[in-house]
Protein backbone atom coordinates (compact mmCIF):
# COMPACT_ATOMS: atom_id res chain seq x y z
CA UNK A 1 32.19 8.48 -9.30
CA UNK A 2 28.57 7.03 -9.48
CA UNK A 3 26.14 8.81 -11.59
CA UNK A 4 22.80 7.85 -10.80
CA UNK A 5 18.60 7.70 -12.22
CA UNK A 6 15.23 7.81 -10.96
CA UNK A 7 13.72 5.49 -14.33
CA UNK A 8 14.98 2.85 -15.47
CA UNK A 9 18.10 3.02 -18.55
CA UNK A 10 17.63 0.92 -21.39
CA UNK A 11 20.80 0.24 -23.55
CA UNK A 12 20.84 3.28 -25.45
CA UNK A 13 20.60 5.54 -22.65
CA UNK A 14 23.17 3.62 -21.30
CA UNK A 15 25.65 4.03 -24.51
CA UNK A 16 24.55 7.60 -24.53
CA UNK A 17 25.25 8.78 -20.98
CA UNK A 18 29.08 6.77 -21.95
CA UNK A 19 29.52 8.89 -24.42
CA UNK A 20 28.97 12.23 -22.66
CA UNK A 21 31.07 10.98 -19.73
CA UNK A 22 33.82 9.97 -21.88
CA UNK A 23 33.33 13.56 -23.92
CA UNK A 24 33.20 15.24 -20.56
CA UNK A 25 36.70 13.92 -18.63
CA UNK A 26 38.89 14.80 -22.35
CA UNK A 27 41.76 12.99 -21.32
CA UNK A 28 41.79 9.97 -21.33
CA UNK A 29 44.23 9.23 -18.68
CA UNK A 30 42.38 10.77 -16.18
CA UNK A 31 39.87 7.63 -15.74
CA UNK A 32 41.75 4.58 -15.47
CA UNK A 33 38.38 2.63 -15.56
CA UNK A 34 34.65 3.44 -15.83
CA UNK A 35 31.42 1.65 -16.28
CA UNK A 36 27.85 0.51 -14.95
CA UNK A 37 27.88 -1.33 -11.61
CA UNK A 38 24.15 -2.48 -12.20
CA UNK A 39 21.27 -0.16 -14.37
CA UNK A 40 21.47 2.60 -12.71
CA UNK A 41 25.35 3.71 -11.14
CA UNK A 42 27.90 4.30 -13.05
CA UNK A 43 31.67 4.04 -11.50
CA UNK A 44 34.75 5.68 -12.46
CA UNK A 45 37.91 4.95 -10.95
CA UNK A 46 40.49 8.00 -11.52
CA UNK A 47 43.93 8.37 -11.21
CA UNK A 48 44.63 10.70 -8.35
CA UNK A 49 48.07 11.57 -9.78
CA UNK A 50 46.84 13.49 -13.08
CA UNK A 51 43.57 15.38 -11.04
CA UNK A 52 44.23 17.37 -8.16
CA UNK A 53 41.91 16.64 -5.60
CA UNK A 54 40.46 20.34 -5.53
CA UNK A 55 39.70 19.42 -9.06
CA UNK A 56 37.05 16.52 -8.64
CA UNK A 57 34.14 18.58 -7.83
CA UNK A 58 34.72 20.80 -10.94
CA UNK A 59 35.07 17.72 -13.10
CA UNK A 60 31.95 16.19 -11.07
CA UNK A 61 29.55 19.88 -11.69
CA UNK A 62 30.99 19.77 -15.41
CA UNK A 63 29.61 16.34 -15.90
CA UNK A 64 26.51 16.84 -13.94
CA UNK A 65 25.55 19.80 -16.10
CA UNK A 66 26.36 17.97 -19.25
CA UNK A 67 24.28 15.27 -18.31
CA UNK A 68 21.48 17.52 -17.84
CA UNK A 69 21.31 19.43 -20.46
CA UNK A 70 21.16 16.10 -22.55
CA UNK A 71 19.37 13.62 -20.58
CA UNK A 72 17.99 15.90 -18.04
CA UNK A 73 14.53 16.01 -19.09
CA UNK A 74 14.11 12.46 -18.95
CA UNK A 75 16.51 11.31 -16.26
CA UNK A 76 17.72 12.50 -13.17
CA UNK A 77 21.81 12.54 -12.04
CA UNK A 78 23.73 12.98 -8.97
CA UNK A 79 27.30 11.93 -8.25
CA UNK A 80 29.41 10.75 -5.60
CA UNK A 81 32.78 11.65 -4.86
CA UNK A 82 34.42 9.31 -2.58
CA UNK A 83 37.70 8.84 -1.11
CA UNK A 84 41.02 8.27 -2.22
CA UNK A 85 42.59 5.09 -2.43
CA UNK A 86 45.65 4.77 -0.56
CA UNK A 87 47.62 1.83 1.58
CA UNK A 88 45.06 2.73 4.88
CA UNK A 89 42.22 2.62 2.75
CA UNK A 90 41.51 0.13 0.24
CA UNK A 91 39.97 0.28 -3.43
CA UNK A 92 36.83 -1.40 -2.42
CA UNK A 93 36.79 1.04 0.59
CA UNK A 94 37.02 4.02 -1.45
CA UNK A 95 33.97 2.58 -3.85
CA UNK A 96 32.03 1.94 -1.11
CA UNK A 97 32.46 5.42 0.35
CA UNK A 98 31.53 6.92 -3.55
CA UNK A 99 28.02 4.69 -3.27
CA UNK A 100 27.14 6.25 0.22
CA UNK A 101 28.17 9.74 -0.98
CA UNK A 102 25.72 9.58 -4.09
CA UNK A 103 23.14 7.51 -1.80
CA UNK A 104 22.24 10.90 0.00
CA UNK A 105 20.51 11.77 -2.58
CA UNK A 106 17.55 10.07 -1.08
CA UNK A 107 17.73 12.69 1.76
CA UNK A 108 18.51 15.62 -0.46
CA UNK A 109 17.09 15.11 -4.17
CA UNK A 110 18.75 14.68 -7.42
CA UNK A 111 21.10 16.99 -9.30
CA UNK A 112 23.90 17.76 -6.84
CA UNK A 113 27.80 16.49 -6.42
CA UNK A 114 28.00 14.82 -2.82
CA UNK A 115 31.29 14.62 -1.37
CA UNK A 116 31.09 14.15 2.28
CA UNK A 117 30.31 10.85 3.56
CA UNK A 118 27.18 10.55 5.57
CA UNK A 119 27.82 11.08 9.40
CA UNK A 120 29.28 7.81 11.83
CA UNK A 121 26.41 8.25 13.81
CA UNK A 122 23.67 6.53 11.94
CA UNK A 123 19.65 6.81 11.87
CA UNK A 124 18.10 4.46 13.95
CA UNK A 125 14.70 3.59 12.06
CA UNK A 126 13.53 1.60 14.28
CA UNK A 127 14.01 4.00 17.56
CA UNK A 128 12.81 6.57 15.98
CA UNK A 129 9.08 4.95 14.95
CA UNK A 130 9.52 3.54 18.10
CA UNK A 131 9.39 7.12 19.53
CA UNK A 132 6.90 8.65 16.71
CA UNK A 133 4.21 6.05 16.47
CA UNK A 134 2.36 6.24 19.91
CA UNK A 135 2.16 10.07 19.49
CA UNK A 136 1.16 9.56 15.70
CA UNK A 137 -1.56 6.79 17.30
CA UNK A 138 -2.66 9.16 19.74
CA UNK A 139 -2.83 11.90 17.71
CA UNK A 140 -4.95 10.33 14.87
CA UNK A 141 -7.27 9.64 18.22
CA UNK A 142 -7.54 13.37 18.65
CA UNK A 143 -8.07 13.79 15.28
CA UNK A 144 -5.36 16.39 15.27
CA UNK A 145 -3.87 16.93 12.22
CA UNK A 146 -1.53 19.17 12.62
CA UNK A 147 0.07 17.42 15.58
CA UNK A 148 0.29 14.63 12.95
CA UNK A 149 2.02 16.45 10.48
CA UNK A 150 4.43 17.37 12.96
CA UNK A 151 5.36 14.65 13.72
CA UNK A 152 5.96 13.36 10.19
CA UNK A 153 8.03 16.30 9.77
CA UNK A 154 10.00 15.43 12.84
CA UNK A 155 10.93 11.90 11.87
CA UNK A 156 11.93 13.57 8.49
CA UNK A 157 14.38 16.05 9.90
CA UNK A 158 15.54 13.46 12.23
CA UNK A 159 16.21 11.28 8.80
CA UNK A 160 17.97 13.78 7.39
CA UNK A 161 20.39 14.79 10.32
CA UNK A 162 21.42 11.58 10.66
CA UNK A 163 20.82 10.19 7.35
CA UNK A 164 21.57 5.76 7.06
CA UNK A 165 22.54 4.56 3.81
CA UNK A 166 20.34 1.77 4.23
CA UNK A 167 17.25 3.59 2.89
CA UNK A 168 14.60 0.71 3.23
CA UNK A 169 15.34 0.83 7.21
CA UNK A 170 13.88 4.71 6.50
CA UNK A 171 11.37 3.76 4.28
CA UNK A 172 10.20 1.03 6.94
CA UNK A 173 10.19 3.90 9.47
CA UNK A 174 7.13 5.73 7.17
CA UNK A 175 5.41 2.29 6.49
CA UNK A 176 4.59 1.70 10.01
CA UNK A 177 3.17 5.33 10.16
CA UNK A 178 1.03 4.23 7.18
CA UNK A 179 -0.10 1.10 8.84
CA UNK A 180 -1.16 3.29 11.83
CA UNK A 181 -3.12 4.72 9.88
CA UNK A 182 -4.49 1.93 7.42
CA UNK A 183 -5.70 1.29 11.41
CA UNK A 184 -7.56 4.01 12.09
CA UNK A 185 -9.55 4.31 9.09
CA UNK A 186 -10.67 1.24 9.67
CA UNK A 187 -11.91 2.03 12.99
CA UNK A 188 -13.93 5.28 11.44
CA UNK A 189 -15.20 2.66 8.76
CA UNK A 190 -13.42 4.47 5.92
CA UNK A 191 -12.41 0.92 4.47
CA UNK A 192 -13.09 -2.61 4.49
CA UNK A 193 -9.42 -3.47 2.92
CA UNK A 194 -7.99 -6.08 5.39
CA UNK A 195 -4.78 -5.03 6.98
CA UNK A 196 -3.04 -8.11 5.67
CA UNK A 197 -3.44 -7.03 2.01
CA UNK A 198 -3.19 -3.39 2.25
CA UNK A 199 0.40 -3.91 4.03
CA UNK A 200 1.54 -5.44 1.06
CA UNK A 201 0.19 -2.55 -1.21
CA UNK A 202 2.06 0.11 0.94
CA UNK A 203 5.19 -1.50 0.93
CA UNK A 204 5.05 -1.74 -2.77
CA UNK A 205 4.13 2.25 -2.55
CA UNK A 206 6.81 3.27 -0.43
CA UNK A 207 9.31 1.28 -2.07
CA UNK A 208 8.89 2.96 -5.32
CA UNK A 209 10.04 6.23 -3.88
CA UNK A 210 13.08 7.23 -4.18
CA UNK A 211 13.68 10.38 -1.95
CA UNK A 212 12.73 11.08 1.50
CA UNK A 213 10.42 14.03 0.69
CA UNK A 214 8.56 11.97 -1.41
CA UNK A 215 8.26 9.59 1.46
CA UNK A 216 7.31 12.11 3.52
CA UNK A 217 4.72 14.08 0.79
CA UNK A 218 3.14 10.57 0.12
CA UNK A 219 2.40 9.83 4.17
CA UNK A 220 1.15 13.44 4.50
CA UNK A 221 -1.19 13.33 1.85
CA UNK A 222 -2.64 9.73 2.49
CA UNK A 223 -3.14 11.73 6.07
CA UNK A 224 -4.88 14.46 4.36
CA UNK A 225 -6.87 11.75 2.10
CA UNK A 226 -8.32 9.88 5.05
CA UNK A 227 -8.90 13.18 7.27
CA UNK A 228 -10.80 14.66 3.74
CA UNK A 229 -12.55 11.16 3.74
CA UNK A 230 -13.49 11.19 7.58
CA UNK A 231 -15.04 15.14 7.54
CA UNK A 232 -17.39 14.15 4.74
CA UNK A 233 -18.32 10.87 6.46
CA UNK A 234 -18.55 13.01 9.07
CA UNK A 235 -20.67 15.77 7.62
CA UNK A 236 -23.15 13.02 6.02
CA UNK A 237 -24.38 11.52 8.92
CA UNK A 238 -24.55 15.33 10.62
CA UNK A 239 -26.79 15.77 7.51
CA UNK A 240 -28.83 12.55 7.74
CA UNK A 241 -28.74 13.31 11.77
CA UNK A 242 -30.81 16.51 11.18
CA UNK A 243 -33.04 14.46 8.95
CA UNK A 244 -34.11 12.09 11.67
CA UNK A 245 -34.04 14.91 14.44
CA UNK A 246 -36.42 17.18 11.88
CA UNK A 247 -38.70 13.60 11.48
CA UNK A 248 -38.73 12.97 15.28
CA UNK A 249 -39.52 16.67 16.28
CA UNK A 250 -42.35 16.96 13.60
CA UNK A 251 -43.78 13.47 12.89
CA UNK A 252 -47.39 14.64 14.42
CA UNK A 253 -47.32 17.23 11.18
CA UNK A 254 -50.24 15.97 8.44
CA UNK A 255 -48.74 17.96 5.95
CA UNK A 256 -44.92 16.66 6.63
CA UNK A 257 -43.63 15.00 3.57
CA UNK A 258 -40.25 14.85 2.21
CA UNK A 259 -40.44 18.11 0.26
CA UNK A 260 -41.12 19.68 3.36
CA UNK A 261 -38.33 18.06 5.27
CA UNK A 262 -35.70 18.65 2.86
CA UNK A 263 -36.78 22.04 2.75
CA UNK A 264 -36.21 22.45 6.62
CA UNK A 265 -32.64 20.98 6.73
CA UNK A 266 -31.51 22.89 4.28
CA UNK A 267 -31.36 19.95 1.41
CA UNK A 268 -32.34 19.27 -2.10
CA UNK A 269 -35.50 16.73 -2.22
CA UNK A 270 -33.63 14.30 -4.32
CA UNK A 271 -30.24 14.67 -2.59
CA UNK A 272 -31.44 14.10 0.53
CA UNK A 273 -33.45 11.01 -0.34
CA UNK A 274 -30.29 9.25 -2.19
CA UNK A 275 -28.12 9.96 0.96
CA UNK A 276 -30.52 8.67 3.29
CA UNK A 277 -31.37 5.59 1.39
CA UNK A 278 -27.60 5.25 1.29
CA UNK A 279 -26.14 5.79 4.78
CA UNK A 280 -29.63 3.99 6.90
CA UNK A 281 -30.87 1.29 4.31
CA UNK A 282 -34.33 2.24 4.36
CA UNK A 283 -36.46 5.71 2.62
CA UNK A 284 -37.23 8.73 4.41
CA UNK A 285 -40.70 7.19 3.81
CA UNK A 286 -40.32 3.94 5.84
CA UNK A 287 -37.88 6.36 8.75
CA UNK A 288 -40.82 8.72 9.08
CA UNK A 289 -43.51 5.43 9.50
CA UNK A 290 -41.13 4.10 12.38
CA UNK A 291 -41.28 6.94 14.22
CA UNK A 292 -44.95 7.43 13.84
CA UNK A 293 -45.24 3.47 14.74
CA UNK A 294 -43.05 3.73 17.58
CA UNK A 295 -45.30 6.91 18.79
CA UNK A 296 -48.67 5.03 18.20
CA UNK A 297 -47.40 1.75 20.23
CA UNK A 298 -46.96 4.22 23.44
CA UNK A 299 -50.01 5.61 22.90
CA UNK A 300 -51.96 2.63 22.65
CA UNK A 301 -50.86 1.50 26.47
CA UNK A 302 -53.47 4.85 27.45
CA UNK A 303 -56.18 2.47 26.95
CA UNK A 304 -58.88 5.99 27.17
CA UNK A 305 -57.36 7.08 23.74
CA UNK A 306 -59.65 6.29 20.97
CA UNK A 307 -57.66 4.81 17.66
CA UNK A 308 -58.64 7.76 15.69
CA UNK A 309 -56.88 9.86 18.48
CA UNK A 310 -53.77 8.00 18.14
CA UNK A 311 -53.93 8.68 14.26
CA UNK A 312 -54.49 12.03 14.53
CA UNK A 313 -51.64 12.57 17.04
CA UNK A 314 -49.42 10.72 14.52
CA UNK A 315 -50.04 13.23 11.87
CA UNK A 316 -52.30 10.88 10.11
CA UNK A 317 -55.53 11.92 8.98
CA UNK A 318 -57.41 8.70 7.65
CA UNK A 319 -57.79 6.33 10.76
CA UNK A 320 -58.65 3.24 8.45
CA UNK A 321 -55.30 3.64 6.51
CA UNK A 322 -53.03 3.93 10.06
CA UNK A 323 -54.84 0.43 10.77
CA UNK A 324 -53.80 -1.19 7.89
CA UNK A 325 -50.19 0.91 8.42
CA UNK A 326 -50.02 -0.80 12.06
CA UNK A 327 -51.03 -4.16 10.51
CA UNK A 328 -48.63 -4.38 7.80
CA UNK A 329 -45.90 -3.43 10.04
CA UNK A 330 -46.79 -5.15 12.83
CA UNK A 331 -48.89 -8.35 11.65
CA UNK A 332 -51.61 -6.52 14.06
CA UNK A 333 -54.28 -4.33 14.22
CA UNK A 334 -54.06 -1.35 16.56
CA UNK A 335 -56.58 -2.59 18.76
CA UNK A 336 -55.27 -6.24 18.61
CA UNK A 337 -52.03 -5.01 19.74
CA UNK A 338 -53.60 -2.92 22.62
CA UNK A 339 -55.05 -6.58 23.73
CA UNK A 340 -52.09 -7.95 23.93
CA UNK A 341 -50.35 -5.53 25.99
């Protein structure tokens, strides 16, 4: 029977969990053999004649508990009971059954005896993220996030019906949901990572867990993470939107000035400077001269308005300083410009 870890055993954790297995079966002659396969399973060939085979799970929970309640707050167990070895089915049979027995572990967590075999019909990985990522594509797309999750919680269940002892075909299964993803935040400009490296990075991730909730939990929550992400992308540019709109609506105000446009959307004076500067490149400042600029260069095609008009209606009250304001954006004077036109 396999006993197996979620961190890694060094030697004396090895020689310990020995000893408690050897303390734990008494007799000797029930174990005709037992040791580590590689780090982390343990194998223990029994002799059927001595045990009763209603007897192996009681053994198995005995052992399990024992391990536990020494080693249980630093490791994690669960053990596989495979079949016995007889003319119709080999030694390396019955081993081989044991290692898929303790493998569902993946699809049900640490801590419990596994007996039954996982089922002859297998998990097809690849059909099933065949038949999961377009709706997970389309559903990011809709921004639906509870369609998503849905669906990560229906390739889950479907994992764990029909559960494949070949976990990286599952784990492959989640990666391509993550790569979907990895996609579509870098359509919404939530990161500049190239797909290339960040595929590498996620298949680290998602080989480094060992269960099939975790796979799932970690998918959900990078969903959650990039949704979280998107809604306050989202909800800065509706904030430095209403900025613009407030600037646009009221540039022909003389007394408009950043105090007084903060205080009309709702914003700190100092907040809503940094964010602007931030998310457009340029100050409130320079914004609020464009669209006063913009405004004067229309008026100055009605060749009957008088410059000092055009700097009134601009919300500027000195018309010297919106000449040298025209110039130093423009290279020209107002009434250079209105030549030229």
């Amino acid at each position: 029977m396999p006993a197996s870890r979620q961190v890694r055993l060094d030697d004396t954790m090895r020689e310990s969990i020995e000893s408690l297995f050897a303390a734990s079966l008494g007799d000797s002659e029930r174990a005709a053999f037992y040791g580590y396969s590689d780090d982390d399973l343990l194998f223990c060939l029994m002799d059927a004649e001595t045990i009763a085979s209603s007897d192996f799970k009681q053994i198995a929970r005995e052992l399990l508990y024992s391990l536990n309640l020494h080693c249980g707050d630093k490791l994690s167990f669960a053990i596989g009971i495979g079949r016995e070895s007889s003319p119709s089915v080999p030694l390396h049979e019955a081993c081989l059954s044991a290692l898929a027995a303790v493998q569902s572990q993946f699809y049900f967590g640490a801590g419990l005896v596994f007996s039954e075999p996982p089922p002859t019909v297998r998990f097809d990985a690849s059909s099933a993220a065949a038949n999961v990522c377009p709706d997970f594509h389309q559903a990011l797309r809709d921004e639906n996030e509870a369609e998503i999750e849905a669906l990560i919680d229906r390739l889950t269940l479907e994992a764990r019906t029909l559960r494949d002892p070949e976990t990286d075909r599952v784990r492959n299964a989640y990666f391509r949901l993550l790569m979907i993803l990895h996609e579509f935040a870098m359509e919404k400009k939530l990161t500049v990572i190239d797909p290339s490296q960040e595929e590498s990075f996620i298949w680290q991730e998602v080989g480094e867990l060992c269960t099939l909730d975790s796979l799932r939990d970690y998918v959900v929550g990078n969903v959650q993470a990039v949704f979280s992400q998107y809604k306050e992308s989202t909800a800065v540019n509706a904030r430095v939107g209403g900025v613009m709109h407030y600037i646009k609506i009221h540039y022909a105000d003389k007394e408009l000035t950043t105090k007084s446009i903060a205080d009309n959307t709702y914003l700190s004076q100092s907040y809503m400077c940094a964010l602007f500067k931030k998310e457009t490149g340029k100050t409130v400042n320079e914004y609020m001269t464009e669209v006063r600029l913009e405004k004067a260069k229309e008026l100055l095609k009605e060749r009957h308005v008088k410059l000092y008009e055009i700097a009134s209606a601009i919300g500027i009250t000195d018309p010297n300083y919106f000449s040298s304001m025209f110039k130093k954006a423009t290279g020209l004077t107002p009434s250079q410009y209105r030549e030229r036109m």
